[in-house]
N, C-alpha and C. Protein backbone atom coordinates (compact mmCIF):
# COMPACT_ATOMS: atom_id res chain seq x y z
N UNK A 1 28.96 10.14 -23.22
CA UNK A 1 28.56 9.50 -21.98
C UNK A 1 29.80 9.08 -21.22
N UNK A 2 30.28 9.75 -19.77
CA UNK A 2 30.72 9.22 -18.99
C UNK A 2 31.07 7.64 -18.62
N UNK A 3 31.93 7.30 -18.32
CA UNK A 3 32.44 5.50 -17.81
C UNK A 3 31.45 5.74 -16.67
N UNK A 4 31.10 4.51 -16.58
CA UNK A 4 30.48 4.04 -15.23
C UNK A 4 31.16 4.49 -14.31
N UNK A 5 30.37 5.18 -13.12
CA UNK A 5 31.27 5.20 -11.80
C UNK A 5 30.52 4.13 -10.73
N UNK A 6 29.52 3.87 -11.21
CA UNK A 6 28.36 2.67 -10.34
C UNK A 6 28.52 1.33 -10.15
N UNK A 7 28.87 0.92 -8.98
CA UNK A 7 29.08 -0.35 -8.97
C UNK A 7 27.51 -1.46 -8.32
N UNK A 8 27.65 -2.81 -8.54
CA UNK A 8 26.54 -3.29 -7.91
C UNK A 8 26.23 -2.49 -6.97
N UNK A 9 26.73 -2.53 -6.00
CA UNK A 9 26.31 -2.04 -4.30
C UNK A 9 25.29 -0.31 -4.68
N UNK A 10 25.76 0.14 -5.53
CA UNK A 10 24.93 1.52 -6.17
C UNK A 10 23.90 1.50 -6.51
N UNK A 11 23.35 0.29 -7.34
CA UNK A 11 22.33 -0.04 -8.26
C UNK A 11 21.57 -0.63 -6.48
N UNK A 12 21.99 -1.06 -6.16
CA UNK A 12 21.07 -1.91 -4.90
C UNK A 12 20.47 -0.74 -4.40
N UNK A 13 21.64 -0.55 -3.39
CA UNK A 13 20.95 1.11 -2.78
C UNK A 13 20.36 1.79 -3.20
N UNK A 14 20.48 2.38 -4.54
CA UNK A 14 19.44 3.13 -4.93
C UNK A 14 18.03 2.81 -5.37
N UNK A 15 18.07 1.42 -5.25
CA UNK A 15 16.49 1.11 -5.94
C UNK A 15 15.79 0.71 -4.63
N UNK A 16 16.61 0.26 -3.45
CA UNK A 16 16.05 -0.29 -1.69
C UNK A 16 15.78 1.50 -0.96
N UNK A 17 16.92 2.35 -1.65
CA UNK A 17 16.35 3.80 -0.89
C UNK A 17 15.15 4.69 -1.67
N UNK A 18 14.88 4.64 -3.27
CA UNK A 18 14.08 5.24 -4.05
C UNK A 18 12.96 4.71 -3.79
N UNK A 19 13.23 3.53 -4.17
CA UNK A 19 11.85 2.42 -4.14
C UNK A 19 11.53 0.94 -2.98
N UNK A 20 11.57 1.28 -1.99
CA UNK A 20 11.59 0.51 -1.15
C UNK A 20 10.47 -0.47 -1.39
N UNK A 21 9.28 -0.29 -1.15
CA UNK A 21 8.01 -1.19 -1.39
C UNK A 21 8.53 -2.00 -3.01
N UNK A 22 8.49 -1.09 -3.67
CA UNK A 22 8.94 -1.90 -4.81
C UNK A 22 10.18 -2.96 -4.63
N UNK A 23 10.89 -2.71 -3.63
CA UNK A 23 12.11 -3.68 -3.87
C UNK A 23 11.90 -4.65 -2.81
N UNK A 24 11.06 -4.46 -2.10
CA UNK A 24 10.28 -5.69 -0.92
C UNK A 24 9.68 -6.76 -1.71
N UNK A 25 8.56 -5.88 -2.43
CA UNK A 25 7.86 -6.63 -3.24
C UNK A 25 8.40 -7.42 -4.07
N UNK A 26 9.65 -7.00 -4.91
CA UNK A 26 10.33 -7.77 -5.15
C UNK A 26 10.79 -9.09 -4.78
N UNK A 27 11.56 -8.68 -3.90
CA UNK A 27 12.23 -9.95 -2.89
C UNK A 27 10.89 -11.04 -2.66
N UNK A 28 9.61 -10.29 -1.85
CA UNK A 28 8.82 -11.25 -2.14
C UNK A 28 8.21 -12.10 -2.86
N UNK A 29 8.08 -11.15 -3.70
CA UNK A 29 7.67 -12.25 -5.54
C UNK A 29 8.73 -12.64 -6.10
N UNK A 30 9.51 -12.84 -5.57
CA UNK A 30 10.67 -13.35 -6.64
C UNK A 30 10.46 -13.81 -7.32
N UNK A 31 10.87 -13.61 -8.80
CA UNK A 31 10.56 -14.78 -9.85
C UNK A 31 11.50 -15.59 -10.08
N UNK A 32 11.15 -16.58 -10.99
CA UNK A 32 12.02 -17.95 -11.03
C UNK A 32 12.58 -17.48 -12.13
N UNK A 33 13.88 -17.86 -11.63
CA UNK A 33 15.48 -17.57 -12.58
C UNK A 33 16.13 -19.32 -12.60
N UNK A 34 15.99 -20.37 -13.25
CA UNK A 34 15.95 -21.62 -13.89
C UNK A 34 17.49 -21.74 -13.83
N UNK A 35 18.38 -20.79 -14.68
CA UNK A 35 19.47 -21.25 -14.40
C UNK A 35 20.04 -19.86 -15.01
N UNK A 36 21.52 -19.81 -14.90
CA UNK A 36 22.69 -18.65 -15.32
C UNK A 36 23.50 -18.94 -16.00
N UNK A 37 23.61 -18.25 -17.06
CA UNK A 37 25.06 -18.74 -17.67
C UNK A 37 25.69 -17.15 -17.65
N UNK A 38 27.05 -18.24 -16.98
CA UNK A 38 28.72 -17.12 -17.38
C UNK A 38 29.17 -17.29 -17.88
N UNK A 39 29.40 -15.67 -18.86
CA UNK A 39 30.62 -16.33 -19.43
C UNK A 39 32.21 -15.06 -19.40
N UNK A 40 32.87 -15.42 -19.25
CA UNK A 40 33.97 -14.63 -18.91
C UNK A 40 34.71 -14.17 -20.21
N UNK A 41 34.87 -13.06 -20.51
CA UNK A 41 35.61 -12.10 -21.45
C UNK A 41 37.52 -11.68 -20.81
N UNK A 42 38.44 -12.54 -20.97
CA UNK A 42 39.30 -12.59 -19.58
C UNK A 42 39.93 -11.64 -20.17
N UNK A 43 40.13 -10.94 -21.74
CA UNK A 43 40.81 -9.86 -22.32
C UNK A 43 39.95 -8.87 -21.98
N UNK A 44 39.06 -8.09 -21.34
CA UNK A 44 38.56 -7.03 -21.06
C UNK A 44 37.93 -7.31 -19.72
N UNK A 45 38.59 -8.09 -19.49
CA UNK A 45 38.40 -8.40 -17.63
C UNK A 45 36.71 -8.16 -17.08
N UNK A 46 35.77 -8.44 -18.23
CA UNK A 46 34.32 -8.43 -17.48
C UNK A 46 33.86 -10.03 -17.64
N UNK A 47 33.14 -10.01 -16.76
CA UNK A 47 31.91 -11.38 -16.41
C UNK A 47 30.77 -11.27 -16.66
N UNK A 48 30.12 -11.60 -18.20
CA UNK A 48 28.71 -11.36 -18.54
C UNK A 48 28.06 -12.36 -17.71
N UNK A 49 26.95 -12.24 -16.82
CA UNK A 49 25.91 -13.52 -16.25
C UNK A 49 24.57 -13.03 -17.22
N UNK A 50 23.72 -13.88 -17.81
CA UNK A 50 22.67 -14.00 -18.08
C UNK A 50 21.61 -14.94 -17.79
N UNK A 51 20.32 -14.75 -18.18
CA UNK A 51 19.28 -15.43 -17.65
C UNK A 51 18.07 -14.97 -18.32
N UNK A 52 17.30 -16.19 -18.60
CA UNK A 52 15.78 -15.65 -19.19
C UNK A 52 15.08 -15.99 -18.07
N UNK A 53 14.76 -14.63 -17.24
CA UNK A 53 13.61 -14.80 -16.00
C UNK A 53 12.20 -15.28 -16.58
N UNK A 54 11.06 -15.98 -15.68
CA UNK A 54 9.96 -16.09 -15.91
C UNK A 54 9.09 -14.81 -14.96
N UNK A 55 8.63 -14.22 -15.75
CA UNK A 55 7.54 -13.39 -14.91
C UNK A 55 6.57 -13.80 -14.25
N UNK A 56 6.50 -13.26 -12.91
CA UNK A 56 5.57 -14.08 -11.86
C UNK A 56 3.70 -13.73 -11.90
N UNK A 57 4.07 -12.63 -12.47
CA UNK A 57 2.40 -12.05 -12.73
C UNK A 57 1.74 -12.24 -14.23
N UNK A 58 2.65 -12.92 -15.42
CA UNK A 58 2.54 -13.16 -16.13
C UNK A 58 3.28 -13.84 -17.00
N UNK A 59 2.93 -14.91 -18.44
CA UNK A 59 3.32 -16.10 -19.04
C UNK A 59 4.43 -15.11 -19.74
N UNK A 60 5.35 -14.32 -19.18
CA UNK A 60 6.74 -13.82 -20.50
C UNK A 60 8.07 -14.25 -19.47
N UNK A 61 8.73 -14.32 -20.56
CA UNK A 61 10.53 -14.98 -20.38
C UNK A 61 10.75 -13.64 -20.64
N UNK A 62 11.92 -12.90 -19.35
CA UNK A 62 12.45 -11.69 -19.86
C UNK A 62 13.86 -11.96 -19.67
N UNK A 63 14.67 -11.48 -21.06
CA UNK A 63 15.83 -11.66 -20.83
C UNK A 63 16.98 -10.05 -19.92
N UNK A 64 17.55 -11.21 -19.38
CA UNK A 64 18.19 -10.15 -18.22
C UNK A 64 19.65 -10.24 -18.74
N UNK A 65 20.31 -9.43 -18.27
CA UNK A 65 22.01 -9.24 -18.12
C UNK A 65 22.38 -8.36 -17.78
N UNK A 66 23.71 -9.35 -16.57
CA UNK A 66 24.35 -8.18 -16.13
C UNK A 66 25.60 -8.32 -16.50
N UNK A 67 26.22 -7.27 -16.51
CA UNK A 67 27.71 -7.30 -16.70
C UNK A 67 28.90 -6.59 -15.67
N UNK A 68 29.29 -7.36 -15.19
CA UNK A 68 30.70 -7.13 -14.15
C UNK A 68 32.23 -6.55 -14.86
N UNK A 69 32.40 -5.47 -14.67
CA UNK A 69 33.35 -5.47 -15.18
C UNK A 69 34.92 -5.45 -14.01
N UNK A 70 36.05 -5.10 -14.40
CA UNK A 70 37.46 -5.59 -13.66
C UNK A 70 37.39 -6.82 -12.88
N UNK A 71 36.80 -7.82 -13.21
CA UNK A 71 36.53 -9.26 -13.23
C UNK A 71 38.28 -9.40 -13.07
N UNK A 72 39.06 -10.35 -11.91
CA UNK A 72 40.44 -10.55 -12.11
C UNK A 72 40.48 -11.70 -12.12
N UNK A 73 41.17 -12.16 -13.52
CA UNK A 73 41.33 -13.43 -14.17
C UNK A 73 43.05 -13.98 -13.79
N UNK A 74 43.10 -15.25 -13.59
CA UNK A 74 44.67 -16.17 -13.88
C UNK A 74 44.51 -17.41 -14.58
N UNK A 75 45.21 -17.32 -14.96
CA UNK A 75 45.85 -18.27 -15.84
C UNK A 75 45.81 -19.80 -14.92
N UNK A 76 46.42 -19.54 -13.63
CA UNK A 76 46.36 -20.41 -12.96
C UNK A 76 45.97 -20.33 -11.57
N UNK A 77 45.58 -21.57 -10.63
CA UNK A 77 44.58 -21.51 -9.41
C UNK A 77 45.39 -21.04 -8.13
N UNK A 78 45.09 -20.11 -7.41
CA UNK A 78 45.66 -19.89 -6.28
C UNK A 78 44.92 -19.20 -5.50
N UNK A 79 45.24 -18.61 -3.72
CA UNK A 79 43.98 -18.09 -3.06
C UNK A 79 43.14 -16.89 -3.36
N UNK A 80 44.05 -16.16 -4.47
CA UNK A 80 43.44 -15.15 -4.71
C UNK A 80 42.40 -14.97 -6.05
N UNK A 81 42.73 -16.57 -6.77
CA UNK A 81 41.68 -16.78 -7.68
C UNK A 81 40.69 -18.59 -7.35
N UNK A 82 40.38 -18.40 -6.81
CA UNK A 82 39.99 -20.00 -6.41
C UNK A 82 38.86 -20.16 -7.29
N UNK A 83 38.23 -20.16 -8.02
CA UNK A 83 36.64 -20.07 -8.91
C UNK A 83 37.56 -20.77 -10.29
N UNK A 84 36.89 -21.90 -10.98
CA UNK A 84 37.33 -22.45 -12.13
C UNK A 84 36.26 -21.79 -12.66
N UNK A 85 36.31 -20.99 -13.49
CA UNK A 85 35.25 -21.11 -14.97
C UNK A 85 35.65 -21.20 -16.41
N UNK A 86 34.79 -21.86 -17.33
CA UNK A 86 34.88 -21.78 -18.84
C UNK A 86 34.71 -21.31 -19.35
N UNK A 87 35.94 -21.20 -19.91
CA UNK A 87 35.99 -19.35 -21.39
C UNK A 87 35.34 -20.25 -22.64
N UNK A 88 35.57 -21.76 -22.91
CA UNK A 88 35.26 -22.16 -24.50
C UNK A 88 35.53 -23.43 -24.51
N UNK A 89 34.99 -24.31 -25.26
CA UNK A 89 35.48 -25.36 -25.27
C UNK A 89 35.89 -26.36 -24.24
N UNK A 90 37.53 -26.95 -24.12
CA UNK A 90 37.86 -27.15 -23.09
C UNK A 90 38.72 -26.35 -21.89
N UNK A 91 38.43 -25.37 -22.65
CA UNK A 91 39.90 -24.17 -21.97
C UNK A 91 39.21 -23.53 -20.75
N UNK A 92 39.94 -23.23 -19.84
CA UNK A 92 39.54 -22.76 -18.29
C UNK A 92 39.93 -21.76 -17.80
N UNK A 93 39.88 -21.04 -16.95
CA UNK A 93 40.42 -19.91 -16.27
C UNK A 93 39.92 -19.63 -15.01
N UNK A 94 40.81 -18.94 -14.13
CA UNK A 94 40.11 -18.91 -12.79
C UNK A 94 40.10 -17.27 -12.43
N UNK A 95 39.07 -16.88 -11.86
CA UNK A 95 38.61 -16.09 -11.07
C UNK A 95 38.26 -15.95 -9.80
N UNK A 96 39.07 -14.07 -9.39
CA UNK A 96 38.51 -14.03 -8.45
C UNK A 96 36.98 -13.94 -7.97
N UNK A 97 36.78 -13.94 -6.52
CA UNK A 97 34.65 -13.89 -6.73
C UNK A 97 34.48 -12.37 -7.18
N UNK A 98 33.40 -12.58 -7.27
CA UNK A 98 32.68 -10.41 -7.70
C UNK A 98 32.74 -10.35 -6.67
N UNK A 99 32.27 -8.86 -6.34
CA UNK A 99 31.80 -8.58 -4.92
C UNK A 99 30.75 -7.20 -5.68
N UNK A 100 30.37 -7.18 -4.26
CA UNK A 100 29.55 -5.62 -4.47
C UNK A 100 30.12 -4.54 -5.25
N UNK A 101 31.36 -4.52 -4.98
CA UNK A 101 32.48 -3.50 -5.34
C UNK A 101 32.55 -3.35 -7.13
N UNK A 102 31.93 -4.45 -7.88
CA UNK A 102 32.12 -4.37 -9.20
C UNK A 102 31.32 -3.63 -9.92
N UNK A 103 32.15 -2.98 -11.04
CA UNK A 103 31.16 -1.63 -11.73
C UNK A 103 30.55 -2.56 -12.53
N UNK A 104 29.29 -2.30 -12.81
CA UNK A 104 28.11 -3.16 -13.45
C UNK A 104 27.19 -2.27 -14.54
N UNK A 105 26.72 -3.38 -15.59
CA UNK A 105 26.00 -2.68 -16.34
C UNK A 105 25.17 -2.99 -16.49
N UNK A 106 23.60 -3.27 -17.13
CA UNK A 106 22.58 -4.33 -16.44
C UNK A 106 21.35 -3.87 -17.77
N UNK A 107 21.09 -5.26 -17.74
CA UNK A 107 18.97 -3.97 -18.76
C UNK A 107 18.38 -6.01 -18.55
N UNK A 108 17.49 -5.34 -18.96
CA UNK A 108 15.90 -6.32 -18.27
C UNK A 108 15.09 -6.01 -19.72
N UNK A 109 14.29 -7.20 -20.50
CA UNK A 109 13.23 -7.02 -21.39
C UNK A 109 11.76 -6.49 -20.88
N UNK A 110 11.97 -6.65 -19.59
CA UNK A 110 10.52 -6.09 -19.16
C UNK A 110 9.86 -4.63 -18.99
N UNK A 111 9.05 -4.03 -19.01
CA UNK A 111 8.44 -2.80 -19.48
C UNK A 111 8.81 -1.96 -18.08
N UNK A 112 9.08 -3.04 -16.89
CA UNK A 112 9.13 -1.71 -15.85
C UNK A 112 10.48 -1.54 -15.68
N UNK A 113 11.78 -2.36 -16.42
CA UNK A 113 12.49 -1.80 -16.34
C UNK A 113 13.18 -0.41 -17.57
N UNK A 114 11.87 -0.66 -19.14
CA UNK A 114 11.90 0.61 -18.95
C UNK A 114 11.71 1.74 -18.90
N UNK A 115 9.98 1.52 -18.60
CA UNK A 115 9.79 3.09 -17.90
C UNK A 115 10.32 3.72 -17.20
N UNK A 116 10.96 2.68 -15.81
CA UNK A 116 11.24 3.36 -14.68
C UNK A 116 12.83 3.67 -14.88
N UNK A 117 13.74 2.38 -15.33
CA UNK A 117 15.12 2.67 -15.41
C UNK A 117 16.22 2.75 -16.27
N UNK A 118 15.89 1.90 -17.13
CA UNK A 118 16.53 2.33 -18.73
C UNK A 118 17.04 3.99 -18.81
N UNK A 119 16.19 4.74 -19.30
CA UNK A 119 17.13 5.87 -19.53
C UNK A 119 17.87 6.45 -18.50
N UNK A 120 17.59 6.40 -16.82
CA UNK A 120 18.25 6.85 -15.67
C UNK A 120 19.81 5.78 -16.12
N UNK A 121 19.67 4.64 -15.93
CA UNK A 121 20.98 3.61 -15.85
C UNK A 121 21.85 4.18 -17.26
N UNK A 122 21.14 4.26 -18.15
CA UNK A 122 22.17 4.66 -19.50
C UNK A 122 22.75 6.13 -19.11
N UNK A 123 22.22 7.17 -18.28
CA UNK A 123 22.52 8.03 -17.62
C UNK A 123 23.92 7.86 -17.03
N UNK A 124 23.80 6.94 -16.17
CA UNK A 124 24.60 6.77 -14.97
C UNK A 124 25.84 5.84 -15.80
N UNK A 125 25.82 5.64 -17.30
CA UNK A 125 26.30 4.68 -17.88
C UNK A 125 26.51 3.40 -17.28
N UNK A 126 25.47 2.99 -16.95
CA UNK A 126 25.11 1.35 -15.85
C UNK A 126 23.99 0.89 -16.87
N UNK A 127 24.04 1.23 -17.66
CA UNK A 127 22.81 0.20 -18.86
C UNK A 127 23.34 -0.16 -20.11
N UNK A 128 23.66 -1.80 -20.14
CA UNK A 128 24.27 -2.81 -20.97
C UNK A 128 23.17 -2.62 -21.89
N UNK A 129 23.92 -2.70 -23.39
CA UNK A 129 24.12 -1.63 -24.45
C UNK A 129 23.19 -1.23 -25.11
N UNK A 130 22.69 -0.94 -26.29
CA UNK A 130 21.88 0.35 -26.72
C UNK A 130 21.52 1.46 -26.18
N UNK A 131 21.36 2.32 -26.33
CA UNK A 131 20.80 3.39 -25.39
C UNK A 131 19.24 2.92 -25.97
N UNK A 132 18.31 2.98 -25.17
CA UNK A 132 16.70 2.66 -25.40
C UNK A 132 16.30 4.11 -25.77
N UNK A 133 14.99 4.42 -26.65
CA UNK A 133 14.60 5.66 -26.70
C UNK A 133 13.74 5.96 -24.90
N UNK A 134 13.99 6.98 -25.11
CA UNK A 134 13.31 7.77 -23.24
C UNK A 134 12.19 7.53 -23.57
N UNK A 135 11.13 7.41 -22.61
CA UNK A 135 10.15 6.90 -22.39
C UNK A 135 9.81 8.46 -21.73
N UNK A 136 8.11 9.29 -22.35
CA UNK A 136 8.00 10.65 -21.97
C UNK A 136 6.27 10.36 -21.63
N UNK A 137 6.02 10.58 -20.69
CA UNK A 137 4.51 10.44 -19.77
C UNK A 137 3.69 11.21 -20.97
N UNK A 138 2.37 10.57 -21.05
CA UNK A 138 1.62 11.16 -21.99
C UNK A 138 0.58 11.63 -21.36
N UNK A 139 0.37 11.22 -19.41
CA UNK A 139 -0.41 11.77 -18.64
C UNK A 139 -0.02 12.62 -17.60
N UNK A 140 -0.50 12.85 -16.83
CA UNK A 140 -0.25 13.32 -15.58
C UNK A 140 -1.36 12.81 -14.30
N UNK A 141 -2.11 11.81 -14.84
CA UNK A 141 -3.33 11.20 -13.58
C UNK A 141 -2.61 10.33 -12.94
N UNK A 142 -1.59 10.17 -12.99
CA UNK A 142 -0.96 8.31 -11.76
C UNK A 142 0.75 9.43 -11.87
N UNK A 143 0.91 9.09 -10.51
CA UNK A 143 2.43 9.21 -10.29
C UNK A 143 3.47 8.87 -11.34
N UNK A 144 4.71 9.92 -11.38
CA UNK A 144 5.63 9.48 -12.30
C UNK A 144 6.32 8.50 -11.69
N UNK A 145 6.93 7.38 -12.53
CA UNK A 145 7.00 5.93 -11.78
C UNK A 145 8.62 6.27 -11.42
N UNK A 146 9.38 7.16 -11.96
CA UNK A 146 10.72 7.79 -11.07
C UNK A 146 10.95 8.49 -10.88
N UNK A 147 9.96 9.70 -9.66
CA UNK A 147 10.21 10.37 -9.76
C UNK A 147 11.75 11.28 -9.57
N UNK A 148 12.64 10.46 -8.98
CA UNK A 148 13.50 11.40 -8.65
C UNK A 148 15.16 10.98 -9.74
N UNK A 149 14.50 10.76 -11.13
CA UNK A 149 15.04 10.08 -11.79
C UNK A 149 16.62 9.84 -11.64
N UNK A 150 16.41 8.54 -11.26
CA UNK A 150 18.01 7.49 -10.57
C UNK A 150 18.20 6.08 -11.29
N UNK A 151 19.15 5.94 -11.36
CA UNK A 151 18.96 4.38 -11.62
C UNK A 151 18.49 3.23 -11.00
N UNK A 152 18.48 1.93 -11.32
CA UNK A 152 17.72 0.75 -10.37
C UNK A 152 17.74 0.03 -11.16
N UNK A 153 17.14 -1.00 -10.57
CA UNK A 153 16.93 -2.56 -10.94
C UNK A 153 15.40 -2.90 -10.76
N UNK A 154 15.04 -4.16 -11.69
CA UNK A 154 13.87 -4.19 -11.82
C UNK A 154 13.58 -5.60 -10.94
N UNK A 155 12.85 -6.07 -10.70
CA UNK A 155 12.54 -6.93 -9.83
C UNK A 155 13.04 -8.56 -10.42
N UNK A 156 13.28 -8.61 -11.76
CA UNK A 156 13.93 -9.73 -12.61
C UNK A 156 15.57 -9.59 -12.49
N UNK A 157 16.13 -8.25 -12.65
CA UNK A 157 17.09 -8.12 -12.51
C UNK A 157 18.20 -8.23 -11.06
N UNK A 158 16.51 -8.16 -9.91
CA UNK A 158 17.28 -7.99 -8.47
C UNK A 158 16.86 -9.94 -8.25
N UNK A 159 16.39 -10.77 -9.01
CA UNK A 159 16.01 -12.22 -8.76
C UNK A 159 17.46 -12.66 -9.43
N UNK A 160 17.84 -12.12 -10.85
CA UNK A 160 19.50 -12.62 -11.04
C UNK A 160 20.02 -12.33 -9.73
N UNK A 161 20.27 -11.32 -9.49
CA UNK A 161 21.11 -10.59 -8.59
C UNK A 161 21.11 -11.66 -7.37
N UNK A 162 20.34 -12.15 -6.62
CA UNK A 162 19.94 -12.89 -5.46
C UNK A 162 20.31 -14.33 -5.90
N UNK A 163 20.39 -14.70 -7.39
CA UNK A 163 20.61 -16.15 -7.52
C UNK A 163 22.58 -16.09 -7.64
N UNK A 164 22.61 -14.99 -8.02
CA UNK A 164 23.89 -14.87 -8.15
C UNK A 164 25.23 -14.68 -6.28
N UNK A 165 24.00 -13.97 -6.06
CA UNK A 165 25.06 -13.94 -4.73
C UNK A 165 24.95 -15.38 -3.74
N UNK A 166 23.89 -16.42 -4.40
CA UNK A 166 24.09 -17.84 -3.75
C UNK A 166 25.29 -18.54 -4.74
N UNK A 167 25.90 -18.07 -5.30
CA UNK A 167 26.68 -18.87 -6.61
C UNK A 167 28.02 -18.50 -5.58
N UNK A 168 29.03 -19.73 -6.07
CA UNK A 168 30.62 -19.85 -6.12
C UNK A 168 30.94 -18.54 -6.47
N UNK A 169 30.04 -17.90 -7.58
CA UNK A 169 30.99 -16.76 -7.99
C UNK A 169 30.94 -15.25 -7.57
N UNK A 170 30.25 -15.48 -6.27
CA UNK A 170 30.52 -13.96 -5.03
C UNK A 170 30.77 -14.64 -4.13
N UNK A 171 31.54 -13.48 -3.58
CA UNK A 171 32.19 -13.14 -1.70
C UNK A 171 31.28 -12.39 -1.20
């Protein structure tokens, strides 16, 4: 499997151009994302964010994560790292913000992310880790739910995504 060439801004687009209604719907149902934790890996320069979403159509906690990678870390604070975060303990480090621009890797506990995107994202090597077994239609009466098999985000994963770009830690 290929390195990621996909950055956030990839995963967006392709799930707002594939699946538009779906990614409205999204935005509209947003579900409640409670809180985030980061945590920064400053020797392999990625920024894990996680979160156990609540599902809005139903009583399950799905756990989400994304992962940022070329995250640029210092030692110490200046304009090009202004963001304090905690690696451990009492120890600190500063970062620059993400941006769109960061190659990302991402998976969701919930079922539509993976019928629809799990094996496309592990494709695109944009799906944080295991490879999942492929998921193979046992019908043909209801639309294939991708058809034009791409990667994406699932509607828990685009509610991190939205809590995250209100955070200190995007530009």
């Amino acid at each position: 499997m290929a390195k990621s060439t996909l950055n956030l801004d990839d995963l967006l687009t392709s799930t707002k151009t594939n699946f538009p209604n779906r990614f409205s719907h999204a935005v509209q149902t947003m579900p409640q994302v409670p809180r985030l934790i980061y945590t920064p890996f400053v020797g392999v320069k990625t920024l894990s964010v996680r979160a156990e979403v609540q599902g809005a159509s139903e009583n399950k906690v799905y756990k989400v994560i994304i992962l940022f990678t070329g995250v640029d870390y210092s030692a110490t604070q200046d304009t090009k790292h202004p963001i304090k975060i905690k690696v451990t303990g009492k120890k600190y480090v500063w970062m620059a913000p993400i941006t769109l621009r960061h190659k990302v890797s991402a998976s969701c506990g919930c079922l539509d992310f993976y019928f629809a995107f799990a094996h496309w994202n592990w494709k695109a090597g944009a799906l944080y880790g295991k490879k999942r077994k492929q998921y193979i239609r046992k019908t043909t009466t209801r639309p294939e739910v991708n058809p034009n098999h791409v990667p994406g985000l699932c509607k828990h994963l685009i509610a991190v995504w939205q809590k995250v770009k209100r955070s200190k830690y995007f530009k």
